[in-house]
N, C-alpha and C. Protein backbone atom coordinates (compact mmCIF):
# COMPACT_ATOMS: atom_id res chain seq x y z
N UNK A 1 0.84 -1.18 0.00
CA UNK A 1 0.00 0.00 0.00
C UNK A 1 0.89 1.25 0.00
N UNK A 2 0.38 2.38 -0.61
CA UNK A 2 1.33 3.37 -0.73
C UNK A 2 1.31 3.95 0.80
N UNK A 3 2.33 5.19 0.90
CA UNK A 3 2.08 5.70 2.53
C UNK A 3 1.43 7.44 1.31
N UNK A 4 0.91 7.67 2.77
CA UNK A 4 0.11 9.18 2.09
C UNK A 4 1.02 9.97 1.95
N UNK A 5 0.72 11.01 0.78
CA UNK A 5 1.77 12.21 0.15
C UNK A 5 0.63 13.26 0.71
N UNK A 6 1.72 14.59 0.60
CA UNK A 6 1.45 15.53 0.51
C UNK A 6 1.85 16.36 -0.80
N UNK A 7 1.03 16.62 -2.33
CA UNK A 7 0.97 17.70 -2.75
C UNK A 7 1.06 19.29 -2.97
N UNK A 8 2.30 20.01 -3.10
CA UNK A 8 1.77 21.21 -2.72
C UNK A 8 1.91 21.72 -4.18
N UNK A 9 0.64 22.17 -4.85
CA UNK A 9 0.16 22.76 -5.97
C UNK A 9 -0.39 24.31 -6.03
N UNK A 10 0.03 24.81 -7.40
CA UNK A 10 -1.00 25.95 -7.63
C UNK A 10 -1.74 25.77 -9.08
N UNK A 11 -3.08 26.57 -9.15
CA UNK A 11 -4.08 26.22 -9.74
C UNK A 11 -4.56 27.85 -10.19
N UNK A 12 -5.42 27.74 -11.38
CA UNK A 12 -6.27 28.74 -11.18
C UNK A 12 -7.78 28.26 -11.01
N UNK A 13 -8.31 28.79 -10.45
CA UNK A 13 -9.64 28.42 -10.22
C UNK A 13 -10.54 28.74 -11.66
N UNK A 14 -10.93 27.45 -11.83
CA UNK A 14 -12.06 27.65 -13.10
C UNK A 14 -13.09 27.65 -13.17
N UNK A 15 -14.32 28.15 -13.92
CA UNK A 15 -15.37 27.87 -13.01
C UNK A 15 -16.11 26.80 -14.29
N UNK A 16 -16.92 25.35 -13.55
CA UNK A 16 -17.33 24.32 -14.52
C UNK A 16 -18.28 24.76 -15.31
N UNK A 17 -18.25 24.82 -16.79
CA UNK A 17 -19.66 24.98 -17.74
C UNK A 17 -20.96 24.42 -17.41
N UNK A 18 -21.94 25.34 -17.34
CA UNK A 18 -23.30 24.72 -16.86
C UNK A 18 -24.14 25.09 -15.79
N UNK A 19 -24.69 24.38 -15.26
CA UNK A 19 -25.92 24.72 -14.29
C UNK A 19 -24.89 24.99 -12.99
N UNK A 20 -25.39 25.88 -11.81
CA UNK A 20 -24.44 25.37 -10.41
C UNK A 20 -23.19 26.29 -10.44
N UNK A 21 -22.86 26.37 -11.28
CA UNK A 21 -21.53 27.62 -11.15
C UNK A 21 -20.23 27.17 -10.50
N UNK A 22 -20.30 25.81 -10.53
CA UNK A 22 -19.13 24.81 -9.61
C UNK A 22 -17.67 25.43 -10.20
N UNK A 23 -16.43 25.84 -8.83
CA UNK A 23 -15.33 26.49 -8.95
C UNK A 23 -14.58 25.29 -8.72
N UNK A 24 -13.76 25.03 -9.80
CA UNK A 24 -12.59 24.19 -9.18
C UNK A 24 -11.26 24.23 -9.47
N UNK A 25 -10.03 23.94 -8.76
CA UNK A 25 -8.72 23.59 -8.96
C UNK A 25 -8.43 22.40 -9.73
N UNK A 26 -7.71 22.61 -10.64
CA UNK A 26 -6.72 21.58 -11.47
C UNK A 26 -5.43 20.94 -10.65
N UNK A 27 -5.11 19.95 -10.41
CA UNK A 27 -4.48 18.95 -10.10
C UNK A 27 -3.26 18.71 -11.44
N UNK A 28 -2.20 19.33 -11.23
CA UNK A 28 -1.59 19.26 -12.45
C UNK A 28 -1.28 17.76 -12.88
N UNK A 29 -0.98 17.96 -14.31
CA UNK A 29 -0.71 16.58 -15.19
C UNK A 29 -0.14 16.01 -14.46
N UNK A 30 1.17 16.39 -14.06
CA UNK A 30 2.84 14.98 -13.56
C UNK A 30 1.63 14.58 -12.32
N UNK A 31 1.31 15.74 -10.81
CA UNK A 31 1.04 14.74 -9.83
C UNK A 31 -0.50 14.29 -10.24
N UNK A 32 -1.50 14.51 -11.11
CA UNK A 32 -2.51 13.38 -11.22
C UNK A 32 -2.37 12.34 -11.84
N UNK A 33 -1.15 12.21 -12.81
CA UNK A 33 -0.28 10.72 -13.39
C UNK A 33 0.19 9.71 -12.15
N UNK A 34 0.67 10.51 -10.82
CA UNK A 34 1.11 10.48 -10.02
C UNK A 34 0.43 9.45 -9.02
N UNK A 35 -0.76 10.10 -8.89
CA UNK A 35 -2.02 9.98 -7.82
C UNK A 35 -2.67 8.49 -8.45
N UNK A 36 -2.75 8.78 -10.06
CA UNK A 36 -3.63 7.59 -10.27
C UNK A 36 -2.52 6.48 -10.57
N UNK A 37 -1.31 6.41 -10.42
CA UNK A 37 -0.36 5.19 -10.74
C UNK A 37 -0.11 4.34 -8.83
N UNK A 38 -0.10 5.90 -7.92
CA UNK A 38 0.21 5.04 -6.46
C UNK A 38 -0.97 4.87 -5.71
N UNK A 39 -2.53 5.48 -5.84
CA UNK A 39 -3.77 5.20 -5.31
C UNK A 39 -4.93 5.09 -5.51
N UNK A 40 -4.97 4.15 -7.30
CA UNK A 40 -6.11 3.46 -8.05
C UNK A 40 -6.34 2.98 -7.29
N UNK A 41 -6.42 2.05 -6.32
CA UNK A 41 -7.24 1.14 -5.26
C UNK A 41 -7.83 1.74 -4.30
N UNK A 42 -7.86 2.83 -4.29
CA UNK A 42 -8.37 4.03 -3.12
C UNK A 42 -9.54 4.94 -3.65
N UNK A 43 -9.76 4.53 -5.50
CA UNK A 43 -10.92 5.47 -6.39
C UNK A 43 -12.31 5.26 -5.43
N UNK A 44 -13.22 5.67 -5.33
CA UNK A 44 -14.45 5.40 -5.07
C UNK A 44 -15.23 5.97 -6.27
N UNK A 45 -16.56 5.89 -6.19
CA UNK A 45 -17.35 6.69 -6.62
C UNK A 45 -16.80 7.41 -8.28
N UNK A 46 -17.11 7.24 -9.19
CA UNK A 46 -16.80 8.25 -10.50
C UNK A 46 -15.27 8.36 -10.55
N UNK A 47 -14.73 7.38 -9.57
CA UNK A 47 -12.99 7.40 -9.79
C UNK A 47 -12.40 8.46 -8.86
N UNK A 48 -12.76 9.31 -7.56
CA UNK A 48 -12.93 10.08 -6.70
C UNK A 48 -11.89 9.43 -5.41
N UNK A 49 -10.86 10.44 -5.51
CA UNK A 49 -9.72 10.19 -4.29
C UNK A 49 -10.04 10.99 -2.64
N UNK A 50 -10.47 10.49 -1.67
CA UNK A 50 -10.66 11.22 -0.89
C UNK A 50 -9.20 11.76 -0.27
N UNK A 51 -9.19 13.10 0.15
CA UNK A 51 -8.29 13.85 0.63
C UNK A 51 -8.40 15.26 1.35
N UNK A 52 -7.44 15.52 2.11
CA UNK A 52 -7.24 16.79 2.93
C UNK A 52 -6.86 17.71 2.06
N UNK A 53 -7.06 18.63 2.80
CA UNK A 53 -6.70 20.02 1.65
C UNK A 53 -6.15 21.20 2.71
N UNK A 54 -5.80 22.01 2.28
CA UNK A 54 -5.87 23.46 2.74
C UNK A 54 -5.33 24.37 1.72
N UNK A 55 -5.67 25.34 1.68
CA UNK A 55 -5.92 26.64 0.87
C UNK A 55 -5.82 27.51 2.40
N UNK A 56 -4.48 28.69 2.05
CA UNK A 56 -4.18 29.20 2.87
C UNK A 56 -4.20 28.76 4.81
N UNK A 57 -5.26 29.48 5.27
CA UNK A 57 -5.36 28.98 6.64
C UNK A 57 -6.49 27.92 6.65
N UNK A 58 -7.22 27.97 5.79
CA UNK A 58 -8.33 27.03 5.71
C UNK A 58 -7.83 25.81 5.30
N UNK A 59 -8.84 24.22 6.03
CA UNK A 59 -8.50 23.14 5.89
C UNK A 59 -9.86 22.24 5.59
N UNK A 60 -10.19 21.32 4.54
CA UNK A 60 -11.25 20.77 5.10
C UNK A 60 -10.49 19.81 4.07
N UNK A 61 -11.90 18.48 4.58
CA UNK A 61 -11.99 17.62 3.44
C UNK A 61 -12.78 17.05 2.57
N UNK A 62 -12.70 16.56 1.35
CA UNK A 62 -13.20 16.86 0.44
C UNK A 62 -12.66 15.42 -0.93
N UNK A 63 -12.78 15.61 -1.81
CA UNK A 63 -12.50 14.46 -3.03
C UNK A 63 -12.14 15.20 -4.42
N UNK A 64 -10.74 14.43 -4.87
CA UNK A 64 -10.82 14.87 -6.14
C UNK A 64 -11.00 14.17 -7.12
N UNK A 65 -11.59 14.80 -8.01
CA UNK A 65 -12.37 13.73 -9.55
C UNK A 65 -11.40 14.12 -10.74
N UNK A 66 -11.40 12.74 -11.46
CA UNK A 66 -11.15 12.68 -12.51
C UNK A 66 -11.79 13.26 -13.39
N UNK A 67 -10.82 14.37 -14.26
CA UNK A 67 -11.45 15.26 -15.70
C UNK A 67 -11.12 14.28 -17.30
N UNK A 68 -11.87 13.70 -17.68
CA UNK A 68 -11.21 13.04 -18.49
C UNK A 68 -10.83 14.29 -19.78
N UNK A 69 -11.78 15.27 -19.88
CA UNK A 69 -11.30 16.49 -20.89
C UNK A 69 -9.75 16.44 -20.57
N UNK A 70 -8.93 16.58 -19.69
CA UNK A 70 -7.69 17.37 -19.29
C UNK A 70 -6.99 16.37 -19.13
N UNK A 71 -7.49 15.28 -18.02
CA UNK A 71 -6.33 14.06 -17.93
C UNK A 71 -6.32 14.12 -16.72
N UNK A 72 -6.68 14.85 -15.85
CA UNK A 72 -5.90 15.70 -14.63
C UNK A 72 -7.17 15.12 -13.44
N UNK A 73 -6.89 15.72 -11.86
CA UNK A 73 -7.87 15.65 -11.26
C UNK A 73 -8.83 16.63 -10.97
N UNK A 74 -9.84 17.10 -10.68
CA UNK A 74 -10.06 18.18 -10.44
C UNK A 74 -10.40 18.19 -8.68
N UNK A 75 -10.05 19.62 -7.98
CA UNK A 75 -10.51 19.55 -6.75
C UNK A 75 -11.47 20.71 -6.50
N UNK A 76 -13.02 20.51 -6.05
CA UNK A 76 -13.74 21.31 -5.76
C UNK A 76 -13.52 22.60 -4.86
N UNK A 77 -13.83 23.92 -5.26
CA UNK A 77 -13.87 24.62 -4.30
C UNK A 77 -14.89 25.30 -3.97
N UNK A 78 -15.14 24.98 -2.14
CA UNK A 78 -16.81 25.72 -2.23
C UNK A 78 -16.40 27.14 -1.86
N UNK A 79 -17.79 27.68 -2.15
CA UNK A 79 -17.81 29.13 -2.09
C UNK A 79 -17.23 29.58 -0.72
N UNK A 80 -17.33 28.83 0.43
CA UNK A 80 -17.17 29.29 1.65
C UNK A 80 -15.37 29.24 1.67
N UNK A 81 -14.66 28.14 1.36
CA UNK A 81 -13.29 28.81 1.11
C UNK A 81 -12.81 29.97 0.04
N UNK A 82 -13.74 29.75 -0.67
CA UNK A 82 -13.06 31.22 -1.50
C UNK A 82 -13.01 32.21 -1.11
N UNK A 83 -14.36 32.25 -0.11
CA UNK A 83 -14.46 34.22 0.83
C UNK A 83 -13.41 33.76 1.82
N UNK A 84 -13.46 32.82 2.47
CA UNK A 84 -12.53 32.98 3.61
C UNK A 84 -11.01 33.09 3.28
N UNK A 85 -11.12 33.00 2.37
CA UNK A 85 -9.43 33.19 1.99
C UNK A 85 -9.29 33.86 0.50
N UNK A 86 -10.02 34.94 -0.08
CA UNK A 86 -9.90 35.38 -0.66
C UNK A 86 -9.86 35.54 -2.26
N UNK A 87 -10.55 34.05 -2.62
CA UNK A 87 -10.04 33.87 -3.81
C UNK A 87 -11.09 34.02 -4.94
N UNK A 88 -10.34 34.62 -5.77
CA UNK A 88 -11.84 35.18 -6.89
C UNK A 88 -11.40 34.08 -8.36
N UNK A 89 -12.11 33.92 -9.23
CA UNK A 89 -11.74 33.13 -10.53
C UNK A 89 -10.99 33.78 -11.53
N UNK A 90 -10.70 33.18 -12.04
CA UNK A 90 -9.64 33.44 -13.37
C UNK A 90 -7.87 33.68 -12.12
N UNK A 91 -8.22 33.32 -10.73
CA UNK A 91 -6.69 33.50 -10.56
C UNK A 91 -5.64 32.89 -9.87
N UNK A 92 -4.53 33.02 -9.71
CA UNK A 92 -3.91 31.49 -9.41
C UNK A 92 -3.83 31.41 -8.02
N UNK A 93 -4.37 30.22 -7.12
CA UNK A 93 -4.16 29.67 -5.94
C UNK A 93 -3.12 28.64 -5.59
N UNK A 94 -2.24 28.98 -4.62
CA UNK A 94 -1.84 27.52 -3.51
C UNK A 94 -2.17 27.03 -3.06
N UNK A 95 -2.09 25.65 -3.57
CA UNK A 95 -2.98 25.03 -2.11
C UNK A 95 -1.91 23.64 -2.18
N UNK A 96 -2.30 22.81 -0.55
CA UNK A 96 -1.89 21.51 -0.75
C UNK A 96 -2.93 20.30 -0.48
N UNK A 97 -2.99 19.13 -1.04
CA UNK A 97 -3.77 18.16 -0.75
C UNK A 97 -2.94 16.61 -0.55
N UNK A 98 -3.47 16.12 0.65
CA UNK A 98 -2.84 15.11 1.28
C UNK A 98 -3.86 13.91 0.48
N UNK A 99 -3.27 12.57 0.28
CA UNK A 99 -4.46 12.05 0.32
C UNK A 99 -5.00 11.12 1.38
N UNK A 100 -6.26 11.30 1.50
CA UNK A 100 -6.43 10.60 2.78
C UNK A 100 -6.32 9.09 3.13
């Protein structure tokens, strides 16, 4: 079994086409090649990695999904971390995600 990583990525926040207005972070190419070569046995649900996060001082947890458009993972961001830490769309965030 793998032991858990820590990720530390930046992203710009995109917002998903469609109903809902869903904001999310990109999971770059190398570590979602990464993610799905050391914790395919850990997919649930739609292929969905559960994991920790934090974005600035904020921490929660949450799941990231497979984009098959991109290759990549995507990680949700709700509205309530974006006010609490400032983050508007179209711009680039740090964040890190552990997986759980």
């Amino acid at each position: 079994m793998a032991t858990r990583a820590t990720y530390k990525l930046n992203s710009k926040i995109v917002v998903f086409p469609g109903m809902g207005a869903w904001r999310f972070l990109h999971v770059n190419k190398k570590v979602s090649d990464e993610i799905k070569k050391k914790y395919a046995t850990k997919a649930v649900g739609f292929g969905s990695i559960r994991v920790h996060v934090r974005v600035g001082k904020t921490k929660w947890d949450t799941s990231i999904f497979p984009d098959k458009k991109s290759g990549t993972y995507l990680l949700p961001t709700k509205a309530s971390v974006r006010r609490a830490e400032g983050i508007v769309d179209d711009e680039p965030v740090s964040f890190s995600i552990t997986i759980a």
